[in-house]
Structures are given as structure tokens and as C-alpha cells.
C-alpha atoms as a PDB file:
ATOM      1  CA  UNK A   1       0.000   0.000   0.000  1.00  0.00           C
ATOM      2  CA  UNK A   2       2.843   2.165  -0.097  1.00  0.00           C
ATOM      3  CA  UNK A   3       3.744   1.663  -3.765  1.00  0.00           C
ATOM      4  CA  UNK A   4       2.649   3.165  -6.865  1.00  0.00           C
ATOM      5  CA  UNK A   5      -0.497   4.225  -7.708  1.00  0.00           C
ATOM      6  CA  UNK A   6      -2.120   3.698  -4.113  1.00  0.00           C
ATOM      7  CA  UNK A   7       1.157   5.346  -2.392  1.00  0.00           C
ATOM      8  CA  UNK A   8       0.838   8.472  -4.909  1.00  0.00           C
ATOM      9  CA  UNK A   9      -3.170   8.621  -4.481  1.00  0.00           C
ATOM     10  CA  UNK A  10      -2.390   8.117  -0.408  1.00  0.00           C
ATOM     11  CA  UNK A  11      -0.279  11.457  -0.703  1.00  0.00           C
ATOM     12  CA  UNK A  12      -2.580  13.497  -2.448  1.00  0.00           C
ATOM     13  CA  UNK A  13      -5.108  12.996   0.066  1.00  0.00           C
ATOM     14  CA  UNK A  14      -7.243  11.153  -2.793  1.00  0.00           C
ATOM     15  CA  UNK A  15      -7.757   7.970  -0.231  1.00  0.00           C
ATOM     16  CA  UNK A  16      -6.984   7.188   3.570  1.00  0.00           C
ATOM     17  CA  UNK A  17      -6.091   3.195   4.556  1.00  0.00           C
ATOM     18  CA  UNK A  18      -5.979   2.324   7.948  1.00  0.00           C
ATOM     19  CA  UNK A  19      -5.337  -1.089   9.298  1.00  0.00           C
ATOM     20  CA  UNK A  20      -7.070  -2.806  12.123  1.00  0.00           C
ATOM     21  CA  UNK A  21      -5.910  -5.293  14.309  1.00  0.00           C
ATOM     22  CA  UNK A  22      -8.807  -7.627  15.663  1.00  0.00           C
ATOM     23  CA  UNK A  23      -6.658  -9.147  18.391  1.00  0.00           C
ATOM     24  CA  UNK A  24      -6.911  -5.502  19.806  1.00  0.00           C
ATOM     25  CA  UNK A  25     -10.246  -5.940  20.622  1.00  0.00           C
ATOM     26  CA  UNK A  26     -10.098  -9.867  22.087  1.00  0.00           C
ATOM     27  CA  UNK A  27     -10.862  -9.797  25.943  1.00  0.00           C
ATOM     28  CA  UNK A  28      -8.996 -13.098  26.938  1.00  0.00           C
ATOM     29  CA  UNK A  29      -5.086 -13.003  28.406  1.00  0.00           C
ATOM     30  CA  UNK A  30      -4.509 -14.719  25.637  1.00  0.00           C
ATOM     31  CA  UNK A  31      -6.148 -12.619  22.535  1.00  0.00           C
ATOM     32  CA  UNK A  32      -8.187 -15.123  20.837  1.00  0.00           C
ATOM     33  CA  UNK A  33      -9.905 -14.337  18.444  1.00  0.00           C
ATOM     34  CA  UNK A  34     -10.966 -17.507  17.259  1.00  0.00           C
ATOM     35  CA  UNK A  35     -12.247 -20.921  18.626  1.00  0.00           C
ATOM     36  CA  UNK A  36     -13.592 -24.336  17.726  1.00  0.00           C
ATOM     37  CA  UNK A  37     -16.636 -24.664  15.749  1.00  0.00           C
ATOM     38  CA  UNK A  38     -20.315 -25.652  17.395  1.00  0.00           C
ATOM     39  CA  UNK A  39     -21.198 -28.935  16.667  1.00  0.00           C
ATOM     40  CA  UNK A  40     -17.808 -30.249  15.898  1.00  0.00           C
ATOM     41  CA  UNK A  41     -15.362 -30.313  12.674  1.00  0.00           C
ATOM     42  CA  UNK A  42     -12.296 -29.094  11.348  1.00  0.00           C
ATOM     43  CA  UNK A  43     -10.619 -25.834  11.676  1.00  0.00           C
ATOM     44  CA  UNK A  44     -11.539 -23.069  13.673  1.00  0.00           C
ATOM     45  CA  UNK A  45     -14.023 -19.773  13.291  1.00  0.00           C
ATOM     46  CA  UNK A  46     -13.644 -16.338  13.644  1.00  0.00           C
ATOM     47  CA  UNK A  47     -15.256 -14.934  17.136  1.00  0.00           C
ATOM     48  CA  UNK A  48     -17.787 -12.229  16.897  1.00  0.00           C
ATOM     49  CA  UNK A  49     -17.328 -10.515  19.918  1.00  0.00           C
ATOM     50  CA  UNK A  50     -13.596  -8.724  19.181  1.00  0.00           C
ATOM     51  CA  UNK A  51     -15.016  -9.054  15.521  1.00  0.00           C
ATOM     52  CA  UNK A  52     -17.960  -6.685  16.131  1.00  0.00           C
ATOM     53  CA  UNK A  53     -15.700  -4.498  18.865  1.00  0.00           C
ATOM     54  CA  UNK A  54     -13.255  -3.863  16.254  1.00  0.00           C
ATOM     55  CA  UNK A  55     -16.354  -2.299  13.174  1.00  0.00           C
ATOM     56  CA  UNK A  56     -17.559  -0.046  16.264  1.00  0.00           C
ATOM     57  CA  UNK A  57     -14.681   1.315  16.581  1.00  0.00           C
ATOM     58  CA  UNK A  58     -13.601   2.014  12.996  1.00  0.00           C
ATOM     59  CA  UNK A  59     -17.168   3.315  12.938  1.00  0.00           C
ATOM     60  CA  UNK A  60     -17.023   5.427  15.442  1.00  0.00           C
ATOM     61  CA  UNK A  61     -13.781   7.165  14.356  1.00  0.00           C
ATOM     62  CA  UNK A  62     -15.187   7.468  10.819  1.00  0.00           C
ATOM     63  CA  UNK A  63     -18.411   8.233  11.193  1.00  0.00           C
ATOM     64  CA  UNK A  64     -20.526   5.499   9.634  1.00  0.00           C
ATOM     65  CA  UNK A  65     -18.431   2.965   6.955  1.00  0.00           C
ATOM     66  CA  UNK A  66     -19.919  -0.306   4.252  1.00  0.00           C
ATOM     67  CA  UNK A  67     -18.813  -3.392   6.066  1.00  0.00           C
ATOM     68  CA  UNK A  68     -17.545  -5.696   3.313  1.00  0.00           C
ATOM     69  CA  UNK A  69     -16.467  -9.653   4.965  1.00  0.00           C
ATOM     70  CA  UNK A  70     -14.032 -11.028   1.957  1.00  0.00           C
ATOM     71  CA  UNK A  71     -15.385 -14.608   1.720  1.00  0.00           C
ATOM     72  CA  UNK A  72     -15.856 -17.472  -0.966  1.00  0.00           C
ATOM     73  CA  UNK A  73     -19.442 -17.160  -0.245  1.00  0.00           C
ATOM     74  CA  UNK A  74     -19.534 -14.215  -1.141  1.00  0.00           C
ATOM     75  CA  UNK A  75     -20.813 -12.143  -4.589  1.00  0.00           C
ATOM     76  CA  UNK A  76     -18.586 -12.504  -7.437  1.00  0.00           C
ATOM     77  CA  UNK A  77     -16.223  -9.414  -7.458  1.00  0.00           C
ATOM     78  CA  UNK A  78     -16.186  -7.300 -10.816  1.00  0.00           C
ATOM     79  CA  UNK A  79     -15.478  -4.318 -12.424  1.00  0.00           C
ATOM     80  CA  UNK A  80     -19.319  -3.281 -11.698  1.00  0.00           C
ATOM     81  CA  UNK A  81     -18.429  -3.924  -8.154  1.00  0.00           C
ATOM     82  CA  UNK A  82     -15.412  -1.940  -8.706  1.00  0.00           C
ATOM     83  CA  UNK A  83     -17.549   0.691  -9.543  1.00  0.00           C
ATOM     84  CA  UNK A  84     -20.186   0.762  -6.957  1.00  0.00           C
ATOM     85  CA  UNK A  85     -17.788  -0.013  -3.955  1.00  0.00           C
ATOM     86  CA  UNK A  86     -15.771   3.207  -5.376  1.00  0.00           C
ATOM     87  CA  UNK A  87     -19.331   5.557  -4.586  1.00  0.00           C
ATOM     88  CA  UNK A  88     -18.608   4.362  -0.620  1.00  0.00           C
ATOM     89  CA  UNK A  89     -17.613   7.116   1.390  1.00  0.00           C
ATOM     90  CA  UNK A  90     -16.202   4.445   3.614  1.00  0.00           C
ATOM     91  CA  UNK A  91     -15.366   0.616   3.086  1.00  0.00           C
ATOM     92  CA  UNK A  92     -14.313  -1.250   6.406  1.00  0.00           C
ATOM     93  CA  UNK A  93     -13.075  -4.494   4.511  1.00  0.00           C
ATOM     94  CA  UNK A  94     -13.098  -7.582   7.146  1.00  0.00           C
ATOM     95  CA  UNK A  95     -10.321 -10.312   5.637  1.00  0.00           C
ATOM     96  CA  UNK A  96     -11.857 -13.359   6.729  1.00  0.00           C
ATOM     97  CA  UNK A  97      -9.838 -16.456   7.712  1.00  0.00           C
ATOM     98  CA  UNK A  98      -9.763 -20.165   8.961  1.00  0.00           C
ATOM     99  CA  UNK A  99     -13.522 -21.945   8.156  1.00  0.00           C
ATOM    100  CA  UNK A 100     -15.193 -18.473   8.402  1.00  0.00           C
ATOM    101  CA  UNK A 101     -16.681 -16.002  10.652  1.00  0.00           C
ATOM    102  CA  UNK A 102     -19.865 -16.602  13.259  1.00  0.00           C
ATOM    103  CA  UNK A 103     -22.657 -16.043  11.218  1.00  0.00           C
ATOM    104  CA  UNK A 104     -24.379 -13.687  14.136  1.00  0.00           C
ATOM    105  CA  UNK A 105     -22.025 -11.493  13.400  1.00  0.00           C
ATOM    106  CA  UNK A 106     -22.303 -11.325   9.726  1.00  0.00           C
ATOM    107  CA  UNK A 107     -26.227 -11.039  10.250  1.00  0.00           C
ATOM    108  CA  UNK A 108     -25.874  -8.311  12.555  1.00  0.00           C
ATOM    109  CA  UNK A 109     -22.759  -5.891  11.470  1.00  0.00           C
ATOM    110  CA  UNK A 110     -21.466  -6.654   7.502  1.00  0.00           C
ATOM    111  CA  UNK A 111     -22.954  -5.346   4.573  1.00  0.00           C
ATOM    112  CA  UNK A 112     -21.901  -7.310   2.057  1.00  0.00           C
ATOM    113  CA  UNK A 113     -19.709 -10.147   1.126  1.00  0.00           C
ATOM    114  CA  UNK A 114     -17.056 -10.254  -2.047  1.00  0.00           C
ATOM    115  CA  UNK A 115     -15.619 -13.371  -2.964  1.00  0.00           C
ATOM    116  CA  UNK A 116     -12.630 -12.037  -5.845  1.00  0.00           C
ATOM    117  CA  UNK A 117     -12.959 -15.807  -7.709  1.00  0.00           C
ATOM    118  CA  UNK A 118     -13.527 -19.856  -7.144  1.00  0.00           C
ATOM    119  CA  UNK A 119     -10.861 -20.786  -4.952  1.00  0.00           C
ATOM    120  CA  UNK A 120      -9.451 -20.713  -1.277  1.00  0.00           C
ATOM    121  CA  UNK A 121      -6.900 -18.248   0.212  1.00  0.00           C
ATOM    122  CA  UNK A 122      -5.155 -18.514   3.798  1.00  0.00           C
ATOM    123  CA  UNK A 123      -7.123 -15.239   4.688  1.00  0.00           C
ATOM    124  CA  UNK A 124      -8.928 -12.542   2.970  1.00  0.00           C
ATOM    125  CA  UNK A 125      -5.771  -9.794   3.800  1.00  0.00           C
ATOM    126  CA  UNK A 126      -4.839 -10.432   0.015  1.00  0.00           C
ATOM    127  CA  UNK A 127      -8.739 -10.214  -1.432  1.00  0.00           C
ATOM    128  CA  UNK A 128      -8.549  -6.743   1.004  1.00  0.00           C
ATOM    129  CA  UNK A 129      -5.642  -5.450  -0.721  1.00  0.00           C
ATOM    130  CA  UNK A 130      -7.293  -6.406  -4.420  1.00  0.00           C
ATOM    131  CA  UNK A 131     -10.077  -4.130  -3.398  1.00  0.00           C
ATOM    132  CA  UNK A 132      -8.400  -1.529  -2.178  1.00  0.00           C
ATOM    133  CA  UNK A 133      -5.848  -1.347  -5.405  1.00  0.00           C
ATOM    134  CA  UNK A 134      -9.073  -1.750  -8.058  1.00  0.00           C
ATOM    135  CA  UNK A 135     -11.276   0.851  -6.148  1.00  0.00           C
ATOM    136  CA  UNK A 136      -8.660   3.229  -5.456  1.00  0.00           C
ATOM    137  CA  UNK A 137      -7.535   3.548  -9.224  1.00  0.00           C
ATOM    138  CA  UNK A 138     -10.520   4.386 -10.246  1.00  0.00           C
ATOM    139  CA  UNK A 139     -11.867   7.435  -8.141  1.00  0.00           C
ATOM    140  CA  UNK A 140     -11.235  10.644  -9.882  1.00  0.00           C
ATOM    141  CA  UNK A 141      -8.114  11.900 -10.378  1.00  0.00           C
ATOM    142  CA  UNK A 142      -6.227   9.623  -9.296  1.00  0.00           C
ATOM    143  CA  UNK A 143      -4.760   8.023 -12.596  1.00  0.00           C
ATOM    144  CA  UNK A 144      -2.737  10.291 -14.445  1.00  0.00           C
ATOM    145  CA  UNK A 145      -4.712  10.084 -17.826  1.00  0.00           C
ATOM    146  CA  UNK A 146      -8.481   9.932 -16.898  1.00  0.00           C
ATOM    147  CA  UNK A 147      -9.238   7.539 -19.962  1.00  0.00           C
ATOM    148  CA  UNK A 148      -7.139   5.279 -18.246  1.00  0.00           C
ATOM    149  CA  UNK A 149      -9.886   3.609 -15.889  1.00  0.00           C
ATOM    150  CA  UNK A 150     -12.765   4.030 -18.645  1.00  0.00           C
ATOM    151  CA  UNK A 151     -11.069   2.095 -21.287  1.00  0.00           C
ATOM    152  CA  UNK A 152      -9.810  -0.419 -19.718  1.00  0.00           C
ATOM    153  CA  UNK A 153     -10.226  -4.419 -19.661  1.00  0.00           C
ATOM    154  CA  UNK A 154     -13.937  -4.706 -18.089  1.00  0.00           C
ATOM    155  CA  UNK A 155     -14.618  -1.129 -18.148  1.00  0.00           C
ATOM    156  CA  UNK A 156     -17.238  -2.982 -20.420  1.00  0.00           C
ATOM    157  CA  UNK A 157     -17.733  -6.795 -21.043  1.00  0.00           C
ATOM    158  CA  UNK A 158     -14.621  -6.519 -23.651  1.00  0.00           C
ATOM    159  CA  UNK A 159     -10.682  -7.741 -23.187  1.00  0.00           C
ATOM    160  CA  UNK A 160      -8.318  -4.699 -24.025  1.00  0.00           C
ATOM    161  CA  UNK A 161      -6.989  -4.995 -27.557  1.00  0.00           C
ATOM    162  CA  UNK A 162      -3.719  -5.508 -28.199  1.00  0.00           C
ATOM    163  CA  UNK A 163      -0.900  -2.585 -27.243  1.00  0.00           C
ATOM    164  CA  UNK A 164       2.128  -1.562 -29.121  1.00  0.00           C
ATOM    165  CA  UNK A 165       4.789   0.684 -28.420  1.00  0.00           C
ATOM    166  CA  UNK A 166       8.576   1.390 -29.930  1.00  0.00           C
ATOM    167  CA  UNK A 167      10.799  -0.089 -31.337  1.00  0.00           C
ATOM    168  CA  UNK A 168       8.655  -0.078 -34.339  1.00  0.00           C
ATOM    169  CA  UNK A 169       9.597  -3.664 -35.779  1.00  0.00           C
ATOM    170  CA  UNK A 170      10.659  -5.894 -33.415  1.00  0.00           C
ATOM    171  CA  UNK A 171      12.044  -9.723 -33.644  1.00  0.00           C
ATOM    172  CA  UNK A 172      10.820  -8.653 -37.467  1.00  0.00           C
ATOM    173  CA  UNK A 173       6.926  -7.953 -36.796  1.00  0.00           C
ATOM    174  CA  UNK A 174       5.977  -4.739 -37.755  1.00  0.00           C
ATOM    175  CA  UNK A 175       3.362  -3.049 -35.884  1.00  0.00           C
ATOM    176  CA  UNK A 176       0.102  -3.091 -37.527  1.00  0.00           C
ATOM    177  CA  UNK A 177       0.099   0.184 -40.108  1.00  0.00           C
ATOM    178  CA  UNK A 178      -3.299   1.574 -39.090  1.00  0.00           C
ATOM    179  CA  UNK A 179      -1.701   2.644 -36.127  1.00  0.00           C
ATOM    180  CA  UNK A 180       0.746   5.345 -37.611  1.00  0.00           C
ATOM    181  CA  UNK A 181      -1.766   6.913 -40.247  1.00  0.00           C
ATOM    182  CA  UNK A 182      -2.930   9.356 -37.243  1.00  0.00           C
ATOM    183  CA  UNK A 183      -6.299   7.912 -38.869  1.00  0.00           C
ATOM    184  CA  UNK A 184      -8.116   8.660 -34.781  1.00  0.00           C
ATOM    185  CA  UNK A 185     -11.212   7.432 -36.275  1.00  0.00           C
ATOM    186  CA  UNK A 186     -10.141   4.545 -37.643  1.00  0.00           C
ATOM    187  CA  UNK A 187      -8.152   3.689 -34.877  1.00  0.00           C
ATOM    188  CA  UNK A 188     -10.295   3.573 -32.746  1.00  0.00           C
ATOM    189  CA  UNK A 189     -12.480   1.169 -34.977  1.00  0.00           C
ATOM    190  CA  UNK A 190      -9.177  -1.271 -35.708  1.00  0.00           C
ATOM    191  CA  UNK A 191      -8.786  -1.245 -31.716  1.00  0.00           C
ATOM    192  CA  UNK A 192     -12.792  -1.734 -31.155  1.00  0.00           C
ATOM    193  CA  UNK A 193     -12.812  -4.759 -33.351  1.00  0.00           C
ATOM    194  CA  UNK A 194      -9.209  -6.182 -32.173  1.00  0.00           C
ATOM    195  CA  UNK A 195     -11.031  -6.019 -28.658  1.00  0.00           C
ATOM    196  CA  UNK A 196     -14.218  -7.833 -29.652  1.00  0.00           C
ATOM    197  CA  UNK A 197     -11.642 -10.640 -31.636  1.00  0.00           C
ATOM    198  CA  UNK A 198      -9.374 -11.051 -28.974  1.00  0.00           C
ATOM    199  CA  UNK A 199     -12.923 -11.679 -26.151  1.00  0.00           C
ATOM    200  CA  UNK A 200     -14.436 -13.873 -29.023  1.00  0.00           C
ATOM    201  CA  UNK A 201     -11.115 -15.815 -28.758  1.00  0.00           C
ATOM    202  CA  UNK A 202     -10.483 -15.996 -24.941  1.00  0.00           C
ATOM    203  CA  UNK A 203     -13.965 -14.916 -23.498  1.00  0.00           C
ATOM    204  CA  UNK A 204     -16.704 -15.767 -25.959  1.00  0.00           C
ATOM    205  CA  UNK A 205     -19.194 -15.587 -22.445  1.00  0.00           C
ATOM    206  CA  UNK A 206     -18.383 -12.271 -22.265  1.00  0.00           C
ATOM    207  CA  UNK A 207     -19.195 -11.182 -25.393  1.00  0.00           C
ATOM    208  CA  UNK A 208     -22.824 -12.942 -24.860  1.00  0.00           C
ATOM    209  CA  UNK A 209     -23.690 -10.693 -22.219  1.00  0.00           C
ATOM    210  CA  UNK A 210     -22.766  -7.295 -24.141  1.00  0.00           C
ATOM    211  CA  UNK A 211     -24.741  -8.306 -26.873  1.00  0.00           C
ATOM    212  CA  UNK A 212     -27.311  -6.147 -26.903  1.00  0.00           C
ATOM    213  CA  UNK A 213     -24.912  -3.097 -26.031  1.00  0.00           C
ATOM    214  CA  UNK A 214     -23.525  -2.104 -28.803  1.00  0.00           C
ATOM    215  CA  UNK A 215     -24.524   1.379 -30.507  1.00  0.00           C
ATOM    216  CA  UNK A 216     -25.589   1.359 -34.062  1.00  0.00           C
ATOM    217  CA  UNK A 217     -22.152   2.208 -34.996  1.00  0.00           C
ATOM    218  CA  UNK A 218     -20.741  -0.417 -33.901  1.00  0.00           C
ATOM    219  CA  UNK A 219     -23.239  -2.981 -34.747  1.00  0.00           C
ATOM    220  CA  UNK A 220     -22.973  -1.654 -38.360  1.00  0.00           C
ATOM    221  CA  UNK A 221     -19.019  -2.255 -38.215  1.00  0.00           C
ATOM    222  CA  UNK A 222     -19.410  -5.546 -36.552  1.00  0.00           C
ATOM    223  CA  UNK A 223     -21.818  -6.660 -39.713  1.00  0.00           C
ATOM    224  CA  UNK A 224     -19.270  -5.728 -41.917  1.00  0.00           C
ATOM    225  CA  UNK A 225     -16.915  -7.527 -40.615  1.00  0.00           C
ATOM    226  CA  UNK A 226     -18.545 -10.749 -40.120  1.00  0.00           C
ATOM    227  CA  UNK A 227     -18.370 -10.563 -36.249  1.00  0.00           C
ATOM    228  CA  UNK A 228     -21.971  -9.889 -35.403  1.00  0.00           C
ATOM    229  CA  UNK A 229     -23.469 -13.603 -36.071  1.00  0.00           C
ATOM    230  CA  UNK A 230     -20.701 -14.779 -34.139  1.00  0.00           C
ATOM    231  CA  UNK A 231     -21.969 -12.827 -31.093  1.00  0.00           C
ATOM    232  CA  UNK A 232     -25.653 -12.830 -31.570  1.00  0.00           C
ATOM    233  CA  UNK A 233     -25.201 -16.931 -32.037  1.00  0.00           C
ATOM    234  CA  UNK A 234     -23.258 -16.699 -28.289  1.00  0.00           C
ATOM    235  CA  UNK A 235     -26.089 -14.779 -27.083  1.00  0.00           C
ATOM    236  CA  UNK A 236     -28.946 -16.678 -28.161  1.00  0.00           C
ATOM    237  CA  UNK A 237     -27.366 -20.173 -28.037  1.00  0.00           C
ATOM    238  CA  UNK A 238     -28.162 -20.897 -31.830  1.00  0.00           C
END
């Protein structure tokens, strides 16, 4: 958190992060913070006393805050997420652990759980710090070029197309010409349609959910191109 684009968005007063420490708030001599589950099994789960000690606190000093418990149960985290997390005044982000966290707790203090994908992490501290790197680099101002966060992978349900930069031929390839007529029009067409190859190729579901999104423009362009009945097939399912 104190590297790159959060450290530089941390100075300019564009976001505050402040850790918590849960064993803080244990009451025991010995800190726990976890114990054996009800009803038997393995592992152990997270207590809600220091649990629910520890939001209050953070509350209190903040005001209010959108209690977020990273879990696998949780709602699939995306770049719509991104978004709507980044409207928060506040996110208190709880990084779950061990078989999970007593469900009284999560009934009576979180929000709303965010699992980042379909597998199982030691703890949620590195799901936290996913969340806090996506949501902080889109808020305004903090990227240096403001297009950067609209036009980017997911910004809608399309891969990035492919980038280029100098030398201009490399290992023999040649970058693609389009790119040096200065052409801004159509570039941006040859990058639009390079984007919906490259998701037909490695995320045809994607592409099956944005059908239906595209403007006339680019419906037109996908037509003549022979993309469109590729997509409207992945939508429909015939």
C-alpha cells in the first residue's frame, strides 16, 4: 500500500487506509480471536465478539463505513463492483480467515460479502488489498490520464486490444500500419474490433452478455466484418 499508484493517491489525500488489528479488541489473556466450531469439525471460526468491537470502533472514528467480509461465499467481485464499492464514502473491509466467521455477526454488522474468484486463500488480507488497489484507481483523479480507468479491460464486457509501443519492428513484426496513419477514427475502430476478436477468442461468455450493447455504430461495423453472427449466435445459443 505504499507503492505506486495507491502510495501516490495516499499522498494526495485522494484515499486514507488504515489497518485494524482484531486481536486488539479480544478480551482473553490470551487474545483469541478464534475458537472451535459448534457442533464439531475441522478448523476453527472467527469470534464475533472482538469481531464486532473492532467495526464499532472504525465506525465510530469514521463516522458510519460499508462493512464488506471477503469470503468465498460471497458475490462474485467485478469491475461493476469496482464501480459501486468506489461511490462508498467508507469501506471497512473484514479479511476473513480459517472456516469463516460466526454467522451472528455477519447477520448483525457486515454489509456485504465479495468473494474475488472460485478458490481458497489462507485469509482474505490479500482479497482486502485487491479491493483496495481496483477501487482506489478508479476514483477521480487519481490516474494520471483519466481515460485510463474508462477504457480499460472490463470497463465494459470486452478484453483490451492488443498494445504496441517502440521499437517499431521488433524480432521482425511490424506493428500493424493503421496505427501510424494518425487515422483517430479509424483507430479507434481497428482497436474496437481487435477487442471484440481477442474476447471472441479468450472470453466468448463475455461477449454474450454485451450483446445487446452495442450502438448502431458499432453494430454496423461488426456486420461488416462478419463478427456480429458470431456474437448474436453466443447470445442466443443458436
Amino acid at each position: 500500500m505504499n507503492e505506486s499508484i495507491i502510495r501516490r493517491a495516499k499522498e494526495a489525500g485522494q484515499v486514507q487506509i488504515n489497518i485494524t488489528n482484531i486481536r486488539d479488541f479480544a478480551t482473553d489473556k490470551h487474545s483469541m480471536t478464534d475458537d472451535r466450531p459448534f457442533g464439531g469439525g475441522e478448523g476453527m471460526v472467527m469470534k464475533p465478539e472482538p469481531l464486532k468491537t473492532a467495526i464499532e470502533s472504525v465506525k465510530v472514528k469514521n463516522g458510519s463505513g460499508h462493512v464488506v467480509l471477503l469470503s468465498p461465499q460471497g458475490r462474485q467481485y467485478n469491475q461493476k463492483v469496482v464501480q459501486e464499492l468506489s461511490g462508498k464514502e467508507h469501506l471497512i473491509l473484514i479479511c476473513g480467515r480459517y472456516e469463516g466467521v460466526d454467522k451472528r455477526l455477519i447477520d448483525v454488522s457486515v454489509d456485504d460479502e465479495i468473494s474475488i474468484g472460485d478458490y481458497i486463500l489462507t485469509g482474505g488480507e490479500l482479497a482486502a488489498m485487491i479491493i483496495v488497489d481496483s477501487v482506489t484507481r478508479v476514483l477521480p483523479g487519481v490516474l494520471g490520464c483519466s481515460d485510463s480507468a474508462e477504457k480499460d479491460t472490463f470497463s465494459r464486457r470486452l478484453l483490451k486490444h492488443p498494445q504496441y509501443t517502440r521499437p517499431r519492428v521488433f524480432d521482425g513484426v511490424e506493428i500493424p500500419e493503421i496505427l501510424l496513419s494518425g487515422d483517430h477514427a479509424k483507430i479507434e475502430q481497428y482497436r474496437f474490433l481487435e477487442s471484440v476478436r481477442r474476447t471472441l477468442e479468450r472470453r466468448p461468455d463475455l461477449l454474450a452478455q454485451e450483446y445487446g450493447s452495442f450502438s448502431k455504430a458499432e453494430v454496423n461495423l461488426l456486420k461488416k466484418n462478419q463478427l456480429f453472427d458470431q456474437i448474436k449466435k453466443l447470445h442466443t445459443g443458436r
